[in-house]
PDB file of N, CA and C in Angstrom:
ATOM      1  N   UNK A   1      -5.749  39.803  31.023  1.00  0.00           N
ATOM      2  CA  UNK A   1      -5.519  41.200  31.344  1.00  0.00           C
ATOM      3  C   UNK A   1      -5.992  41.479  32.768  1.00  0.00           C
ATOM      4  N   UNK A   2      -5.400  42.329  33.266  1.00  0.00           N
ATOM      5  CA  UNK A   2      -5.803  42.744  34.669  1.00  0.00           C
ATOM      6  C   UNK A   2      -6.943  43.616  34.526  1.00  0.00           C
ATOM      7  N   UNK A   3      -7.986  43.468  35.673  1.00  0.00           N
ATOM      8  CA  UNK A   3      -9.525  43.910  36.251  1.00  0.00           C
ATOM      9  C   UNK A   3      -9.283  45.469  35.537  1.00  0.00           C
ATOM     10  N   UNK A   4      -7.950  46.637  35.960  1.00  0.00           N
ATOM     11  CA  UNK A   4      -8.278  47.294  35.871  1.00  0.00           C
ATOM     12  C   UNK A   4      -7.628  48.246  34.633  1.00  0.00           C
ATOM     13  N   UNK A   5      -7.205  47.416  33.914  1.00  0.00           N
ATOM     14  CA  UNK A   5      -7.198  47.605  32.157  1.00  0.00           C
ATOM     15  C   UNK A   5      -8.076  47.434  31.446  1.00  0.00           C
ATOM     16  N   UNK A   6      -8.605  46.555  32.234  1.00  0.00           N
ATOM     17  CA  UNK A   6      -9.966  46.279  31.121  1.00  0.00           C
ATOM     18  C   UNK A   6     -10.666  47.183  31.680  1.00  0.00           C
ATOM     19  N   UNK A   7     -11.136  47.898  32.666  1.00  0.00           N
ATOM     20  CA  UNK A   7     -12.174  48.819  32.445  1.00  0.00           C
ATOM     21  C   UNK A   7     -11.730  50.503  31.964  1.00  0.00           C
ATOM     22  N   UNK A   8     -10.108  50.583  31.907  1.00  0.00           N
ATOM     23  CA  UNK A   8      -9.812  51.722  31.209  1.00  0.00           C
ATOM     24  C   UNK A   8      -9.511  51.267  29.301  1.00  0.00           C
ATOM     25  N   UNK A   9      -9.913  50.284  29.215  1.00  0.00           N
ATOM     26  CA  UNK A   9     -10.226  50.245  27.867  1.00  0.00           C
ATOM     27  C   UNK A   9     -11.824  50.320  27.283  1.00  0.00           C
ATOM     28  N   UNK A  10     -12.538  49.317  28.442  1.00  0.00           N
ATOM     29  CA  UNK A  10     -14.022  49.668  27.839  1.00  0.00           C
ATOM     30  C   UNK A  10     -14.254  51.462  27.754  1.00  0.00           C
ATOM     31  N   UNK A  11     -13.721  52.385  29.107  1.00  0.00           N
ATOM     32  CA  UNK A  11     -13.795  53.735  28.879  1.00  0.00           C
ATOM     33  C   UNK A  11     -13.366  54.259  27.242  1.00  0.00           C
ATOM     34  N   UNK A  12     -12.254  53.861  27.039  1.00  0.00           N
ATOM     35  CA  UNK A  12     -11.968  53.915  25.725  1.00  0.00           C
ATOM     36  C   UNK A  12     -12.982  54.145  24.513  1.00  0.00           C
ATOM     37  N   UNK A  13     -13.531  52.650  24.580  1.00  0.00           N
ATOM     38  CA  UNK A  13     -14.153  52.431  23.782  1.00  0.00           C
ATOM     39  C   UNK A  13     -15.524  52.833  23.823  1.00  0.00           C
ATOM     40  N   UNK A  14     -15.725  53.035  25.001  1.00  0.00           N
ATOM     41  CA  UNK A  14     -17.311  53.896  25.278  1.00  0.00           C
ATOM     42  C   UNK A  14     -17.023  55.466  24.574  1.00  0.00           C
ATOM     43  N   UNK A  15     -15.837  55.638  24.896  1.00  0.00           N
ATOM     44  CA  UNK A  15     -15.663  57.208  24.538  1.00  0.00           C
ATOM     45  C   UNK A  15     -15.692  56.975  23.389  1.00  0.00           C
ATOM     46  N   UNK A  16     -15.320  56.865  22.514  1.00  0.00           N
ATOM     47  CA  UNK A  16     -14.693  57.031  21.095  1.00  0.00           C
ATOM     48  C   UNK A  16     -16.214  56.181  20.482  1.00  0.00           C
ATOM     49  N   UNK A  17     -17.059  55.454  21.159  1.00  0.00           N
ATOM     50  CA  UNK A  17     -18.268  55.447  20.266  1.00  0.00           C
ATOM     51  C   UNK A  17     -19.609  56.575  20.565  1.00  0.00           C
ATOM     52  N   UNK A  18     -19.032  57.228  21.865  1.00  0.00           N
ATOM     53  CA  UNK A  18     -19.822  58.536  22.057  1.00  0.00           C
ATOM     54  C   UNK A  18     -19.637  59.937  21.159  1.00  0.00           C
ATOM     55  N   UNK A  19     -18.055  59.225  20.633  1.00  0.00           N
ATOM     56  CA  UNK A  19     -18.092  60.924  19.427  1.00  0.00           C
ATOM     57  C   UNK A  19     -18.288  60.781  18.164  1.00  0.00           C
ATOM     58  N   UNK A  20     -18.878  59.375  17.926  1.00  0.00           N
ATOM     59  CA  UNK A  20     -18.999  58.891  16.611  1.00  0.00           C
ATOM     60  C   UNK A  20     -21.108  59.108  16.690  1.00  0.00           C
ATOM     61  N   UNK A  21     -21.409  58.977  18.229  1.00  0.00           N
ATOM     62  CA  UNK A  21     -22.805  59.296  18.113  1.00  0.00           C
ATOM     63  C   UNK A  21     -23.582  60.396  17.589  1.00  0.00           C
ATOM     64  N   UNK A  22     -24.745  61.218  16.338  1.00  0.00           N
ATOM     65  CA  UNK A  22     -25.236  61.794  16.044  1.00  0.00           C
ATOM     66  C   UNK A  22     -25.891  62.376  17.768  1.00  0.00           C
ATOM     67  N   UNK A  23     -25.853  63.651  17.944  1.00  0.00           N
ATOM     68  CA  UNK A  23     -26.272  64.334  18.963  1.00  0.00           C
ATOM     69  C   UNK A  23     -27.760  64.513  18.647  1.00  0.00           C
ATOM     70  N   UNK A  24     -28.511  64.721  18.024  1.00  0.00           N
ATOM     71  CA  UNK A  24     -29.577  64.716  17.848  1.00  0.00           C
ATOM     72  C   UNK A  24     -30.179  63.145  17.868  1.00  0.00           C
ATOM     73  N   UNK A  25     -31.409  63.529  18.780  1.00  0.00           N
ATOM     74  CA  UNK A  25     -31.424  61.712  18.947  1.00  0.00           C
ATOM     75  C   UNK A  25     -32.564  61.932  17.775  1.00  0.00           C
ATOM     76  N   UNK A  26     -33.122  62.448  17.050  1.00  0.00           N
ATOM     77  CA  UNK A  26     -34.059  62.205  15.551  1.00  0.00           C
ATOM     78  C   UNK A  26     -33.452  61.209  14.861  1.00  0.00           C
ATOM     79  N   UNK A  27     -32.202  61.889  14.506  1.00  0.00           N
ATOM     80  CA  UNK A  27     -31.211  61.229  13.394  1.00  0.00           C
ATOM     81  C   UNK A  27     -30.329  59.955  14.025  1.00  0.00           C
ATOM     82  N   UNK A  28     -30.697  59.463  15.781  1.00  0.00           N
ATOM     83  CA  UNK A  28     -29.897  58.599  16.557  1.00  0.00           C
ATOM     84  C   UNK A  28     -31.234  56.952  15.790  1.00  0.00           C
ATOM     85  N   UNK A  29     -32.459  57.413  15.588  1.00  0.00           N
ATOM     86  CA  UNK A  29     -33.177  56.630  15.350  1.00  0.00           C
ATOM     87  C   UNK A  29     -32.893  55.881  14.133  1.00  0.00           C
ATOM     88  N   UNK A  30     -32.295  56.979  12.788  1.00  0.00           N
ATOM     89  CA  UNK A  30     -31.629  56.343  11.791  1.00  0.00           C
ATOM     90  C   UNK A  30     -30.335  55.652  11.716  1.00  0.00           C
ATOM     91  N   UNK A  31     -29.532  56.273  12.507  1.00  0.00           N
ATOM     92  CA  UNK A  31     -28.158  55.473  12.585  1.00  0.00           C
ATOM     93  C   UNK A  31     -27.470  56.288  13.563  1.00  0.00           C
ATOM     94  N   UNK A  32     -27.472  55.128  14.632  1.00  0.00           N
ATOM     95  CA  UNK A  32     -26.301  55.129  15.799  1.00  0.00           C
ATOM     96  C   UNK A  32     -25.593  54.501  15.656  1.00  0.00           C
ATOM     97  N   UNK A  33     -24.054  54.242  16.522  1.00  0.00           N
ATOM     98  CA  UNK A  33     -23.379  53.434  16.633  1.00  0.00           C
ATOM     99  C   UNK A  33     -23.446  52.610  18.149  1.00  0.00           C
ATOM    100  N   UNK A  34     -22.284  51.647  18.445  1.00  0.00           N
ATOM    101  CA  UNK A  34     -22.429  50.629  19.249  1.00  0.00           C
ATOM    102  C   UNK A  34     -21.564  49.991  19.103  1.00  0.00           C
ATOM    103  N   UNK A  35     -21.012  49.293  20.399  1.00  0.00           N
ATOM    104  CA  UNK A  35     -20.094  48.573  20.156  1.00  0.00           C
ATOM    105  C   UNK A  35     -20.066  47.031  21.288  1.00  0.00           C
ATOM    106  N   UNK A  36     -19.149  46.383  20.973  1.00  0.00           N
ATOM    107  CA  UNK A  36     -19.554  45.206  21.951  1.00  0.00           C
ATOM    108  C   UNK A  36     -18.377  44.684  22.580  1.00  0.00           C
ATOM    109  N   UNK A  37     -18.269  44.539  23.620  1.00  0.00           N
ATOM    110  CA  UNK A  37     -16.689  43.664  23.764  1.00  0.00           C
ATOM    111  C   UNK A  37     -16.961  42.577  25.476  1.00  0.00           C
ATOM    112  N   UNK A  38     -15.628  41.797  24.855  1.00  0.00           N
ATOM    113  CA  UNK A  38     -15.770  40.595  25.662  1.00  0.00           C
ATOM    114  C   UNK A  38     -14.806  40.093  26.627  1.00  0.00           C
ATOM    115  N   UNK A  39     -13.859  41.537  26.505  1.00  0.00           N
ATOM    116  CA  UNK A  39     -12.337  41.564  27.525  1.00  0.00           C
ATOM    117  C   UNK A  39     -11.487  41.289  26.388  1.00  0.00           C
ATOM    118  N   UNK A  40     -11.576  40.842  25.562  1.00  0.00           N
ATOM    119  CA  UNK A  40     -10.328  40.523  24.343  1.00  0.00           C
ATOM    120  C   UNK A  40     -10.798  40.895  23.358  1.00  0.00           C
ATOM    121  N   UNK A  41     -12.067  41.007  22.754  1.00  0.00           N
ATOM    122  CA  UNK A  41     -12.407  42.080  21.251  1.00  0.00           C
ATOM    123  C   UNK A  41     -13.464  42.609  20.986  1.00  0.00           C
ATOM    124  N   UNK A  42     -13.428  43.878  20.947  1.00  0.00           N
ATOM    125  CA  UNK A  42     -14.182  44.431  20.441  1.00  0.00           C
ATOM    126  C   UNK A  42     -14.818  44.510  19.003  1.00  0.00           C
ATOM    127  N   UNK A  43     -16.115  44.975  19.074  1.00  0.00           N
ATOM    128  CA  UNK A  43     -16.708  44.677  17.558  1.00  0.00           C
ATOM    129  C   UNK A  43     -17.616  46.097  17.902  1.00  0.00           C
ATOM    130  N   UNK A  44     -17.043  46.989  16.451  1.00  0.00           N
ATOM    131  CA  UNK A  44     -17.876  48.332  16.590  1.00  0.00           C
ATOM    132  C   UNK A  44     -18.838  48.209  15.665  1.00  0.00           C
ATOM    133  N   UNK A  45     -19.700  48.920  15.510  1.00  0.00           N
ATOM    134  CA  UNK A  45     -21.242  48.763  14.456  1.00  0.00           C
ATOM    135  C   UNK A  45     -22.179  49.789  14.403  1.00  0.00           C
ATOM    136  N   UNK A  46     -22.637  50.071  13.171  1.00  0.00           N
ATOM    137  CA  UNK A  46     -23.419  50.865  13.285  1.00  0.00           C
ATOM    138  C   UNK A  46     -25.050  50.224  13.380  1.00  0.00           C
ATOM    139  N   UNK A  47     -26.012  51.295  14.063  1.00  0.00           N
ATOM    140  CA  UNK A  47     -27.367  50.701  14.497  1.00  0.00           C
ATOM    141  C   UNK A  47     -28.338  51.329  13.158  1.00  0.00           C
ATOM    142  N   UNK A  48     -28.921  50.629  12.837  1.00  0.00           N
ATOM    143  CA  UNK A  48     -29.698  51.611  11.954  1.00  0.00           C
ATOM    144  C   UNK A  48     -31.209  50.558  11.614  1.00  0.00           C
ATOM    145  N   UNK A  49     -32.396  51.009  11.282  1.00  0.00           N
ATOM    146  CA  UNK A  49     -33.643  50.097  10.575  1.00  0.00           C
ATOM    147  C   UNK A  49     -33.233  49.763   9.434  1.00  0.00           C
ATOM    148  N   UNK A  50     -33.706  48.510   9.496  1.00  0.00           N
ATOM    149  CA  UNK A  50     -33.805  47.908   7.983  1.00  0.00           C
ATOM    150  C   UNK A  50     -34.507  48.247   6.981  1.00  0.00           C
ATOM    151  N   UNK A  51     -33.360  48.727   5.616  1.00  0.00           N
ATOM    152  CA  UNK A  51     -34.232  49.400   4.662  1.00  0.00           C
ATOM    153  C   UNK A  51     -35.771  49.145   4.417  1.00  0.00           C
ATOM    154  N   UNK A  52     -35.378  47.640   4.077  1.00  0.00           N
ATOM    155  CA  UNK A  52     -37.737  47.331   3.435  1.00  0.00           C
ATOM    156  C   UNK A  52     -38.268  47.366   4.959  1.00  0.00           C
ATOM    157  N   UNK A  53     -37.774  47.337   6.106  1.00  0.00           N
ATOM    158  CA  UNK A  53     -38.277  47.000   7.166  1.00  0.00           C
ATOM    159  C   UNK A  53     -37.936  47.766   8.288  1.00  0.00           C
ATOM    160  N   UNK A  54     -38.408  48.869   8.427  1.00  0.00           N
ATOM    161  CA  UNK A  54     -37.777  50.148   9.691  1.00  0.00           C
ATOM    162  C   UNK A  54     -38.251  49.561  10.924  1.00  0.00           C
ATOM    163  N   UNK A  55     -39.096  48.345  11.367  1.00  0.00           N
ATOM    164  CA  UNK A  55     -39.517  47.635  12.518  1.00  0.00           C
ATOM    165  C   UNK A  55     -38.423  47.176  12.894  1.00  0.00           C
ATOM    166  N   UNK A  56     -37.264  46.368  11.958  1.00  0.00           N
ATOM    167  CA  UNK A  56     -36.741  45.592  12.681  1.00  0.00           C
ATOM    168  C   UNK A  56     -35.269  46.504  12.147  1.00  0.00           C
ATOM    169  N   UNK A  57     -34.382  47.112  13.528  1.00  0.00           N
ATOM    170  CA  UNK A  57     -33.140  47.363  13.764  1.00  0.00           C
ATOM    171  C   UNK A  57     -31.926  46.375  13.794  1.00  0.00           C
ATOM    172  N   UNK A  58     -31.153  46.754  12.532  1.00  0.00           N
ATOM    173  CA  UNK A  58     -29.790  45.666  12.309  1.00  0.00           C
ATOM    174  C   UNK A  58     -28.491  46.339  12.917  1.00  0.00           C
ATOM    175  N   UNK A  59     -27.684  45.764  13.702  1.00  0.00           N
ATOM    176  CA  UNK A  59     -26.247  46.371  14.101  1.00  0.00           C
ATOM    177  C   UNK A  59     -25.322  45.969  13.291  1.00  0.00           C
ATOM    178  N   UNK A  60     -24.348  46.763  12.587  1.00  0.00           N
ATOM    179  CA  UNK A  60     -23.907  46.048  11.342  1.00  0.00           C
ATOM    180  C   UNK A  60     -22.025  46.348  11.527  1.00  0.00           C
ATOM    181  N   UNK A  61     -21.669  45.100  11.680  1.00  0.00           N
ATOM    182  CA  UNK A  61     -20.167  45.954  12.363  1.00  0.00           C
ATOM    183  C   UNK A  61     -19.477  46.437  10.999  1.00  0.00           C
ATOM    184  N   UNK A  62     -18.784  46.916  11.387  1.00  0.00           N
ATOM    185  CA  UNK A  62     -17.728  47.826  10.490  1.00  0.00           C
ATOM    186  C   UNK A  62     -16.259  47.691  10.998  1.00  0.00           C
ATOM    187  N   UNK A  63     -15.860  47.474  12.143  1.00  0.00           N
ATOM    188  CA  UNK A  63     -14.350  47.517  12.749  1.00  0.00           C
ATOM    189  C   UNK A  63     -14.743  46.092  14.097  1.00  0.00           C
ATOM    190  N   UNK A  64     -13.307  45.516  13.753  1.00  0.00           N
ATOM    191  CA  UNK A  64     -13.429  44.333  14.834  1.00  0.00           C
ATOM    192  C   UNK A  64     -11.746  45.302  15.563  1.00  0.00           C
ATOM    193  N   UNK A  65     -11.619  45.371  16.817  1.00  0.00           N
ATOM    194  CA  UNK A  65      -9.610  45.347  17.234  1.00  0.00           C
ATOM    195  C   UNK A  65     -10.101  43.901  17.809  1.00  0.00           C
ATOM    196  N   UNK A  66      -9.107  43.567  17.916  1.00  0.00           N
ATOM    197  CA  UNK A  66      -8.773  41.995  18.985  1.00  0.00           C
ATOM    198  C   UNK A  66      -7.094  42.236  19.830  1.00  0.00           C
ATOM    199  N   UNK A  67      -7.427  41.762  21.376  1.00  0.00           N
ATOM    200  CA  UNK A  67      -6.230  41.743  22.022  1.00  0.00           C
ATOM    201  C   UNK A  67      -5.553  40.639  21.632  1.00  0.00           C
ATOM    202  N   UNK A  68      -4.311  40.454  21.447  1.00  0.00           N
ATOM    203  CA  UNK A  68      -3.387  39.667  21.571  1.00  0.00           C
ATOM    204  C   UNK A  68      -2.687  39.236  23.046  1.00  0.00           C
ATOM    205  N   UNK A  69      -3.146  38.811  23.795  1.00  0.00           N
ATOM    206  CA  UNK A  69      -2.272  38.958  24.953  1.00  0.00           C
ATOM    207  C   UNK A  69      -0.763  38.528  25.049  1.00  0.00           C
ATOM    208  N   UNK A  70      -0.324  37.608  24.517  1.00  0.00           N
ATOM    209  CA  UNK A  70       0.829  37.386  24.393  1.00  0.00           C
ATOM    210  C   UNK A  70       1.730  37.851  23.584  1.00  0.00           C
ATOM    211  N   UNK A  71       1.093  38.446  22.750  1.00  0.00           N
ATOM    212  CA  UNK A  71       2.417  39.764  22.076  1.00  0.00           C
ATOM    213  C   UNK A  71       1.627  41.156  22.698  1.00  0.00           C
ATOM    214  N   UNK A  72       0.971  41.178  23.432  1.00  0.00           N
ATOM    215  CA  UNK A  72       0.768  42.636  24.232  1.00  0.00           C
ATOM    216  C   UNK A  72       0.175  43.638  23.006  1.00  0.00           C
ATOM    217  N   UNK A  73      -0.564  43.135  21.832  1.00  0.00           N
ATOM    218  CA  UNK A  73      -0.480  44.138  20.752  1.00  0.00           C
ATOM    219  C   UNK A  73      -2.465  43.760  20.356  1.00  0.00           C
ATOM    220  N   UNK A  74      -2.430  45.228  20.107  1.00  0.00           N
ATOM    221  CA  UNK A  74      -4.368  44.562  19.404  1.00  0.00           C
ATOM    222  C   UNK A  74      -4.024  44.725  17.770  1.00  0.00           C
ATOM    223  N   UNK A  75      -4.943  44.317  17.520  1.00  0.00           N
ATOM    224  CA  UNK A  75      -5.199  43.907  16.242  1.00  0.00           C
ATOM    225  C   UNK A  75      -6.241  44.569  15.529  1.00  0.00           C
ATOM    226  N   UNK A  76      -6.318  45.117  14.571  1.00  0.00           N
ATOM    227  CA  UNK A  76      -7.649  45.789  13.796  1.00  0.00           C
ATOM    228  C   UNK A  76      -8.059  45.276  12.457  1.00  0.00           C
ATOM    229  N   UNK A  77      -9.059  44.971  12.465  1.00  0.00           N
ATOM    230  CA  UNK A  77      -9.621  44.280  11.007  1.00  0.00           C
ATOM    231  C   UNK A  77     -10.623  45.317  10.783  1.00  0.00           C
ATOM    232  N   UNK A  78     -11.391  45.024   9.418  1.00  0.00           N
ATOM    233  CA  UNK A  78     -12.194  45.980   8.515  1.00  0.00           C
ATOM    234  C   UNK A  78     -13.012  45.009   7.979  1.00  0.00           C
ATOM    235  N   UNK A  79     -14.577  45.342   7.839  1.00  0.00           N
ATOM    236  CA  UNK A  79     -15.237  44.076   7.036  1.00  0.00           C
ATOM    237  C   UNK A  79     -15.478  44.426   5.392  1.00  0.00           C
ATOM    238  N   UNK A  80     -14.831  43.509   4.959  1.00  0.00           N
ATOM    239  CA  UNK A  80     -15.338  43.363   3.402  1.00  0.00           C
ATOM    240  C   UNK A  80     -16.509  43.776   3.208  1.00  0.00           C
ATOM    241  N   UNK A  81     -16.849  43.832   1.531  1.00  0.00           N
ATOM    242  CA  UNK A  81     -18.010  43.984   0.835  1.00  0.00           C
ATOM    243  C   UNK A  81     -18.496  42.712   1.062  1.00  0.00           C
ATOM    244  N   UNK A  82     -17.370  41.492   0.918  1.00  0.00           N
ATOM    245  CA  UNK A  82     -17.793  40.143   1.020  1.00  0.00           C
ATOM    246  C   UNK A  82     -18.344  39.332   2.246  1.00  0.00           C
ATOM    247  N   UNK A  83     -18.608  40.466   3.422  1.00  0.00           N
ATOM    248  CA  UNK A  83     -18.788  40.036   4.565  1.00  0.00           C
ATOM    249  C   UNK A  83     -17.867  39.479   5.712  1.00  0.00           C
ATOM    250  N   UNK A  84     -16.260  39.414   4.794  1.00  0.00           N
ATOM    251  CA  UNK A  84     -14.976  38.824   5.879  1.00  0.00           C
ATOM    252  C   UNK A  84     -14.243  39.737   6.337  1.00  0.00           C
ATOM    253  N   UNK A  85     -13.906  39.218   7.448  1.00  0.00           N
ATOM    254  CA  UNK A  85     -12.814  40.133   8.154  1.00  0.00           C
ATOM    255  C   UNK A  85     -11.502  40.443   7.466  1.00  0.00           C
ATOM    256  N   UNK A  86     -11.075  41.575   7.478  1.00  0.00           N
ATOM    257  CA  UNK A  86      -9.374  41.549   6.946  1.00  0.00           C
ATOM    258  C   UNK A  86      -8.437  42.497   7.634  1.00  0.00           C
ATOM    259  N   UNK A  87      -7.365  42.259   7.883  1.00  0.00           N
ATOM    260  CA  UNK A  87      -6.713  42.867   8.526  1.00  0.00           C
ATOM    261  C   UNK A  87      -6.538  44.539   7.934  1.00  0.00           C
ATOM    262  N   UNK A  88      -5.816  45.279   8.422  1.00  0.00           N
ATOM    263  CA  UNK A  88      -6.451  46.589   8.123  1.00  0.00           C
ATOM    264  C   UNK A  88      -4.782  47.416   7.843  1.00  0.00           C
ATOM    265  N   UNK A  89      -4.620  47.188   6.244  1.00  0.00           N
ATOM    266  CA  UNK A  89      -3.062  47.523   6.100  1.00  0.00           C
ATOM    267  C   UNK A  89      -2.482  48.453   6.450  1.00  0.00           C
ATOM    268  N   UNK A  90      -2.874  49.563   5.930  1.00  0.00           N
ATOM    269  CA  UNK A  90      -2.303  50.788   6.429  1.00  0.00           C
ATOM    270  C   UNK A  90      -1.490  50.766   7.650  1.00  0.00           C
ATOM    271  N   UNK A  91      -2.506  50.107   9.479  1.00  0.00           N
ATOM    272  CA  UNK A  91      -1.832  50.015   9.882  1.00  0.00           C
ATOM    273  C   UNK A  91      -2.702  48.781  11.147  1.00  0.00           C
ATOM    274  N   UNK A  92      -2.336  47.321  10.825  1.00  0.00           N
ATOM    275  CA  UNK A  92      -2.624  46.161  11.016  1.00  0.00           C
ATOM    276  C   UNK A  92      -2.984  45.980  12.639  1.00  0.00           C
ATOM    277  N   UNK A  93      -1.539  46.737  12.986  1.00  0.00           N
ATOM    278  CA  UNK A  93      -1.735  46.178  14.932  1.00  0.00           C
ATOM    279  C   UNK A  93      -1.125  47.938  15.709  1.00  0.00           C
ATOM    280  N   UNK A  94      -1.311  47.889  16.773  1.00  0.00           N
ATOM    281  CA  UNK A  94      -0.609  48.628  17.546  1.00  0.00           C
ATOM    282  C   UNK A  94      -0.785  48.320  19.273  1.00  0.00           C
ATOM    283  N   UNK A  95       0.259  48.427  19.712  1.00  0.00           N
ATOM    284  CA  UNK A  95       0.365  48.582  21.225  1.00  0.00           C
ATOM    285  C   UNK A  95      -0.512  49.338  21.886  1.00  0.00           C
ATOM    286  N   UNK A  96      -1.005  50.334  21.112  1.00  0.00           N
ATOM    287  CA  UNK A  96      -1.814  51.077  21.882  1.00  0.00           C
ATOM    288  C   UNK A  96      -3.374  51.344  20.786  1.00  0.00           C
ATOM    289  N   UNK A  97      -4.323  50.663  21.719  1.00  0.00           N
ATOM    290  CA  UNK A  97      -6.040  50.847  21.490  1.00  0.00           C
ATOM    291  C   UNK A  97      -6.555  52.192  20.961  1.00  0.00           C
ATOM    292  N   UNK A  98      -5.944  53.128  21.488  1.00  0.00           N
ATOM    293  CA  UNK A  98      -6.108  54.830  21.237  1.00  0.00           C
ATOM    294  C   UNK A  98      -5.584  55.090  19.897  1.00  0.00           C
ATOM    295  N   UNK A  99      -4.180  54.419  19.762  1.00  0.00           N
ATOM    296  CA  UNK A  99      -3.658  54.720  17.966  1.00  0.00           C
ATOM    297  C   UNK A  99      -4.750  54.218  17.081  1.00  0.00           C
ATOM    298  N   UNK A 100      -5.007  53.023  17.309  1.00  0.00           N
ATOM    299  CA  UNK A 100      -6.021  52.244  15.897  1.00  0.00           C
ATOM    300  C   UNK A 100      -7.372  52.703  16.201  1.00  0.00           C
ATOM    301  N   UNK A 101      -8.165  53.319  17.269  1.00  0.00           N
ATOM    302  CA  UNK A 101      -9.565  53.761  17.401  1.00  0.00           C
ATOM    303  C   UNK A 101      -9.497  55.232  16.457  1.00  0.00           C
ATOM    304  N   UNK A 102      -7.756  56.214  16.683  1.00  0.00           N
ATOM    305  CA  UNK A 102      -7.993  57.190  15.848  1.00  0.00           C
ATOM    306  C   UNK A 102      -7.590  57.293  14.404  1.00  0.00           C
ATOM    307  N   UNK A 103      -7.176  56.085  14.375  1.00  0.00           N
ATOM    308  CA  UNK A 103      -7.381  55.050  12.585  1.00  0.00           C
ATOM    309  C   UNK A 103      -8.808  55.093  11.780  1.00  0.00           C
ATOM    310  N   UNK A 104      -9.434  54.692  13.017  1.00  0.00           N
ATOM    311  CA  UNK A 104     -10.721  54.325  12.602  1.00  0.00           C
ATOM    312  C   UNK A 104     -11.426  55.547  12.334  1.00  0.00           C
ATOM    313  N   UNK A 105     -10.893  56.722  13.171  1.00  0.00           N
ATOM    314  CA  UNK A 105     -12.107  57.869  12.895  1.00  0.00           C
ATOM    315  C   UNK A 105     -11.554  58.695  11.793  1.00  0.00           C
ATOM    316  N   UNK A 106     -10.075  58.438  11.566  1.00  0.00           N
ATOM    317  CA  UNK A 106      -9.660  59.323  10.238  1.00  0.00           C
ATOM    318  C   UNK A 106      -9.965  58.717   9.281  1.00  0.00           C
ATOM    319  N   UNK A 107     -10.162  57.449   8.880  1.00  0.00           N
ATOM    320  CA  UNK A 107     -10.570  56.140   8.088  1.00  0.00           C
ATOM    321  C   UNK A 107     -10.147  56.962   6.343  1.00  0.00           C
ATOM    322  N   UNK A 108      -8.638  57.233   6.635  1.00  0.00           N
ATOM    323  CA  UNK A 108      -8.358  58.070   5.205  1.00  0.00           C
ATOM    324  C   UNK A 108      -8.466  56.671   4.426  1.00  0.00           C
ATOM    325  N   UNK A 109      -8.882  55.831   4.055  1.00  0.00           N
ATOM    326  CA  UNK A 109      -8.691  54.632   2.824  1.00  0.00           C
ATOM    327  C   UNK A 109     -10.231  54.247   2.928  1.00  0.00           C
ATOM    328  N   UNK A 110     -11.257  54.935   3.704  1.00  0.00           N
ATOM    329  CA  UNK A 110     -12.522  54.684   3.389  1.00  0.00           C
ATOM    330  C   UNK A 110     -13.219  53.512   3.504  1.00  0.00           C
ATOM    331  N   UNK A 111     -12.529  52.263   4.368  1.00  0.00           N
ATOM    332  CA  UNK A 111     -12.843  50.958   4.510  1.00  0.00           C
ATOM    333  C   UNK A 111     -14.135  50.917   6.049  1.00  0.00           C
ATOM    334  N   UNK A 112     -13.533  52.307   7.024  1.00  0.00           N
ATOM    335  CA  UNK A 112     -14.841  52.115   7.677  1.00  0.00           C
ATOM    336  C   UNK A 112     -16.493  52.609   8.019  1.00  0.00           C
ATOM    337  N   UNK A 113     -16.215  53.951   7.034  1.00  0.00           N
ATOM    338  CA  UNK A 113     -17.130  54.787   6.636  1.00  0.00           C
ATOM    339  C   UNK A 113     -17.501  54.993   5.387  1.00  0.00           C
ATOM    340  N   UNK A 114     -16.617  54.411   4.397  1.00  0.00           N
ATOM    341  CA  UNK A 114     -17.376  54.289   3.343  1.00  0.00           C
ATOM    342  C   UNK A 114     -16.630  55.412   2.388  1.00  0.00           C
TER     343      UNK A 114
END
């Protein structure tokens, strides 16, 4: 991908994990979100302390997209109960990063919020 797609996608993705952030930073201590990417996929997660153990903070993903570069299309998976990735039926891929991020925040089938 070119230098300057990739940084109007990290914007993207910075944005869309800034409206998923609790505004009160009290409740930012129990669970924030976060996300990670590497120029080809992102991995979103929520931050939160570990139940028996509030010392130690786990990031726990919930949504992977992945670029495809050669079909020009990303990809969105959902993590199992079982811990695996799966593609995300409703609606699997799209051309555009903005369609499947506002997948993720309507999450009508409950696979990323529960």
């Amino acid at each position: 991908m070119e230098k300057p797609l990739i940084s109007m996608i990290e914007v993207q993705f910075r944005s869309f994990i800034e409206s998923l952030r609790p505004t009160d930073e009290e409740i930012r201590k129990q669970l924030d979100f976060g996300y990670s990417w590497d120029g080809q996929s992102a991995l979103l997660f929520e931050i939160r302390p570990q139940w028996n153990d509030p010392t130690k903070i786990l990031e726990l993903p919930f949504a992977k997209l992945r670029f495809v570069k050669s079909a020009r299309i990303w990809k969105l998976y959902w993590m199992r109960g079982s811990g695996k990735w799966e593609a995300y039926e409703p609606q699997p891929e799209s051309t555009d990063v903005y369609e499947l991020l506002t997948e993720i925040k309507n999450d009508a089938y409950g696979c990323f919020f529960g």
